[in-house]
Protein backbone atom coordinates (compact mmCIF):
# COMPACT_ATOMS: atom_id res chain seq x y z
CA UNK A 1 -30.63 4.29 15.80
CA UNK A 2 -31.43 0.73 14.42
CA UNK A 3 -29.39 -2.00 14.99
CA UNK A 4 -29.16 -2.55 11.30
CA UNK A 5 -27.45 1.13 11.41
CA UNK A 6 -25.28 0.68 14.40
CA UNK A 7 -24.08 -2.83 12.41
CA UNK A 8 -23.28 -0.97 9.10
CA UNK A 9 -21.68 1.85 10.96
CA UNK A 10 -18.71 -0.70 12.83
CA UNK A 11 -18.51 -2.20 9.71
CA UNK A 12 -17.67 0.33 7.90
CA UNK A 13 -15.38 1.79 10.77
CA UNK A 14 -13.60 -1.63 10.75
CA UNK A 15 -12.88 -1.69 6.98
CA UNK A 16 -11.54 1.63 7.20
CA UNK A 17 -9.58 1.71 10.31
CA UNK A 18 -6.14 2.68 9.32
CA UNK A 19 -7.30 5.38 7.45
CA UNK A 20 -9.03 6.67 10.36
CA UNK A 21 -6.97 5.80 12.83
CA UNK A 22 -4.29 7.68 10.68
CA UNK A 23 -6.44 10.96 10.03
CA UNK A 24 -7.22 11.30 13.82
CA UNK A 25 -3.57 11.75 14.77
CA UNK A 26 -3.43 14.80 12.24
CA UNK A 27 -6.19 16.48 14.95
CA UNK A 28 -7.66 18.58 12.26
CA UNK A 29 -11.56 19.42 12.61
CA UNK A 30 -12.33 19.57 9.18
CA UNK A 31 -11.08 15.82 8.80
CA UNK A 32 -10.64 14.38 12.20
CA UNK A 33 -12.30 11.47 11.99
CA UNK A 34 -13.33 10.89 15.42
CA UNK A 35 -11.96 7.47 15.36
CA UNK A 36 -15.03 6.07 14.00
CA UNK A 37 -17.59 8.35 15.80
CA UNK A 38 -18.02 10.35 12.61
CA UNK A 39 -19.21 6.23 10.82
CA UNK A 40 -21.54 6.55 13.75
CA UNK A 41 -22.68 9.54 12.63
CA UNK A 42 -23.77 8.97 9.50
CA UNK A 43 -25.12 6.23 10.35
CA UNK A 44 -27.46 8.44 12.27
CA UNK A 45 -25.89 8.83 15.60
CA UNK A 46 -25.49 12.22 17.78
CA UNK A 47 -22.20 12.31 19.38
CA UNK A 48 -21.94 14.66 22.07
CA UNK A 49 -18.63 15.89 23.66
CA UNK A 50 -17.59 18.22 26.39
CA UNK A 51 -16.23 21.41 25.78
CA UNK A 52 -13.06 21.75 27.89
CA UNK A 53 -12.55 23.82 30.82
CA UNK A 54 -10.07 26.17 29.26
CA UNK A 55 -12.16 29.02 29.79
CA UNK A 56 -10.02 31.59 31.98
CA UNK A 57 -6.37 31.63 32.38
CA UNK A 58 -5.43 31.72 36.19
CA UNK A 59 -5.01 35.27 35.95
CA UNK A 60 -8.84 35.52 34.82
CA UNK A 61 -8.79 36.57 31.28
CA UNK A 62 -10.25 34.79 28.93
CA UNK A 63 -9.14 32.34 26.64
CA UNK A 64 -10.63 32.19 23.49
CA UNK A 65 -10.09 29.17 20.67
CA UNK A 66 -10.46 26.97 23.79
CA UNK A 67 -12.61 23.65 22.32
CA UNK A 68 -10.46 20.86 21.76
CA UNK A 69 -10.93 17.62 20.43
CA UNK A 70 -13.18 15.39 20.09
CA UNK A 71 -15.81 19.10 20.50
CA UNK A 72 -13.92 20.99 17.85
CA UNK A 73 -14.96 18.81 15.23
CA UNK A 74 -18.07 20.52 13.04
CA UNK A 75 -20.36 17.44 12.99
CA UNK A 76 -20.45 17.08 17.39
CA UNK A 77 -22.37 18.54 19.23
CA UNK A 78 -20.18 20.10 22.01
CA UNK A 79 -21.22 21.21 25.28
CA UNK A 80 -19.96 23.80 27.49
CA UNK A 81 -21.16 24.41 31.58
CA UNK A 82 -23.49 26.89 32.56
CA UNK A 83 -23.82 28.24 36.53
CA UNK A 84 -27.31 28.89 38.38
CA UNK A 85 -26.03 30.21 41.04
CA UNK A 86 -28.04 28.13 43.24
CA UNK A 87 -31.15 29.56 42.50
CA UNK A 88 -34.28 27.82 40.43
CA UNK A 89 -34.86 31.22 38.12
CA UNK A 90 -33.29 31.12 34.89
CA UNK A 91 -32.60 35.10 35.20
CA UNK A 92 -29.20 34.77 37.02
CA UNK A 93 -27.76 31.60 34.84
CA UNK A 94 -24.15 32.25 33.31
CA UNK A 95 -21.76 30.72 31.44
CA UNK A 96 -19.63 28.99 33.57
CA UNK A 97 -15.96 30.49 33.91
CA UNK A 98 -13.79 28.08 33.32
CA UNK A 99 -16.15 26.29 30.36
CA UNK A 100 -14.39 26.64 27.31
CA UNK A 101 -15.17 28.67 24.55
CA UNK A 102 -14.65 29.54 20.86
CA UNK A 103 -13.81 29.95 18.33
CA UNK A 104 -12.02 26.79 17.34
CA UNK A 105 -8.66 27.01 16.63
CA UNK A 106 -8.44 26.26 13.11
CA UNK A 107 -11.06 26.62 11.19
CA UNK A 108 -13.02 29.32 14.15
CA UNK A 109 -16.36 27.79 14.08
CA UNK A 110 -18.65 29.11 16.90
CA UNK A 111 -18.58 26.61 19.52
CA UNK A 112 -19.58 25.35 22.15
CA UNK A 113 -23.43 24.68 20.52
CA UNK A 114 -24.75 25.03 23.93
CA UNK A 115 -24.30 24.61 27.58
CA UNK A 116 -26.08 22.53 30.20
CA UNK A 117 -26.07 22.90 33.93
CA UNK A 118 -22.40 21.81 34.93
CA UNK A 119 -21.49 23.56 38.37
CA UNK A 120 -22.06 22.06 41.88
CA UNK A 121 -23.92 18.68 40.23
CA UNK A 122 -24.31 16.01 42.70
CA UNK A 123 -23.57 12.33 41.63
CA UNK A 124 -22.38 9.12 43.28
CA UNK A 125 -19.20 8.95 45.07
CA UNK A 126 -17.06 5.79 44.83
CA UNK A 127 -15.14 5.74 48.31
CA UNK A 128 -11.22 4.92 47.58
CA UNK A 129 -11.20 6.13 44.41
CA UNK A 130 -8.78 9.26 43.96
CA UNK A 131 -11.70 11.93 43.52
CA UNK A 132 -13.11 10.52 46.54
CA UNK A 133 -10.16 11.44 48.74
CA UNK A 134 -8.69 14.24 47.08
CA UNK A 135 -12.13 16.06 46.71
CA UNK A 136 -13.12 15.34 50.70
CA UNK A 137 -14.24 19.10 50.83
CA UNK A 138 -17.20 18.01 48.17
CA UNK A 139 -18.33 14.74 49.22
CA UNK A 140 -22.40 15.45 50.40
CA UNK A 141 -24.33 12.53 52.90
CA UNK A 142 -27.63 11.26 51.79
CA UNK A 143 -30.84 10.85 53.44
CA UNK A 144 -30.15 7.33 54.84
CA UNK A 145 -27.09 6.97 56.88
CA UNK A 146 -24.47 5.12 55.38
CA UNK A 147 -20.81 3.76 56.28
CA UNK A 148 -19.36 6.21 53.99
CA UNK A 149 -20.46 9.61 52.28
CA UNK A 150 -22.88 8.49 48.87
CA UNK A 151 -21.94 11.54 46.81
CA UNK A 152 -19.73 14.14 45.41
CA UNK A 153 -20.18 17.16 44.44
CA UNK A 154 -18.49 18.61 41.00
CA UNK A 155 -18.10 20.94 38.33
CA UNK A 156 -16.73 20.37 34.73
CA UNK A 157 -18.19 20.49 31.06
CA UNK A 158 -17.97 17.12 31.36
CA UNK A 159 -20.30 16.82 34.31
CA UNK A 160 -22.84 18.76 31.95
CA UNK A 161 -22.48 16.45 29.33
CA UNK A 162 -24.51 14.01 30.51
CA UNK A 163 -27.55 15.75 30.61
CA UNK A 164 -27.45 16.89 27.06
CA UNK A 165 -26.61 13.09 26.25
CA UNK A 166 -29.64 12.08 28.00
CA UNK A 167 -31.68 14.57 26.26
CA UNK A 168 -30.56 13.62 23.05
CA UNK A 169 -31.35 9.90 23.46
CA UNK A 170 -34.74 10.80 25.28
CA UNK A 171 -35.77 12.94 22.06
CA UNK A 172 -33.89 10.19 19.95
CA UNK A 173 -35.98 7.58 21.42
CA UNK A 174 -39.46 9.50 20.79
CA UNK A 175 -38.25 10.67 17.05
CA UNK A 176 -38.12 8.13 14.09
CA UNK A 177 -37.07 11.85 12.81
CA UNK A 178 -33.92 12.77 14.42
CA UNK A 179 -30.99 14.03 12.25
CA UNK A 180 -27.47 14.90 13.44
């Protein structure tokens, strides 16, 4: 996206604020404004949000209408988590369990759009924070020793997230073409 876009987009977001800061508290896809993602969107701008992890009660069953904001909207592309098992081939990947999945709630559009690797991923830890102690059991050493453990180990929609937002800005930044 140009600069020129970006510019026009906060613009218009800031002339318009109350009205979307007051559509975004009725939570409704259809006009949910996003707060002033959806101005970044037509602007030319992919936003991309995680699904939820709503997708099994504790009981197991499934829960279905599970995709809540900002994903439910129609014009953001929503991710959910998918599992490899630990293996490289493609043949065993799943939906993860506890990604969420649609319908949406109000208007049932088919959502998630698509899921991304988001079980077991490996990123950097920050010791003292409150994941870092209360998720000891996934904190992982690296190759060079260190004073404390360099990474952690988690699972989440939102930890697959990433890699479809880095996607999208990789193909964004080799396509003059890109549409949301």
């Amino acid at each position: 996206m140009t600069e020129e876009k970006k510019t026009r987009a906060k613009k218009h977001y800031v002339n318009n604020k109350d009205f979307y800061d007051a559509l975004g508290a009725l939570d409704t896809p259809r006009i949910y404004p996003l707060l002033g993602r959806y101005c970044l969107l037509i602007s030319g701008a992919v936003v991309v949000a995680a699904a939820g992890n709503y997708g099994v009660t504790r009981d197991g069953a499934l829960i279905f209408g599970g995709i809540t904001a900002p994903g439910n909207a129609p014009w953001v592309l929503t991710v959910g988590a998918s599992n490899a098992h630990g293996t490289t081939t493609r043949a065993d990947d799943t939906v993860a369990p506890f990604s969420s999945a649609g319908p949406t709630w109000i208007d049932f559009a088919a959502k998630p759009d698509l899921v991304a690797p988001g079980t077991s991923v490996i990123s950097l830890a920050s010791p003292g924070s409150t994941l870092y102690t209360t998720r000891a059991s996934g904190l992982v050493a690296g190759s060079v020793s260190t004073a404390s453990m360099p990474y952690l180990t988690l699972s989440g929609t939102s930890m697959a997230t990433p890699v479809v937002a880095g996607t999208v800005a990789l193909i964004d930044r080799k396509s003059t073409r890109l549409n949301s």
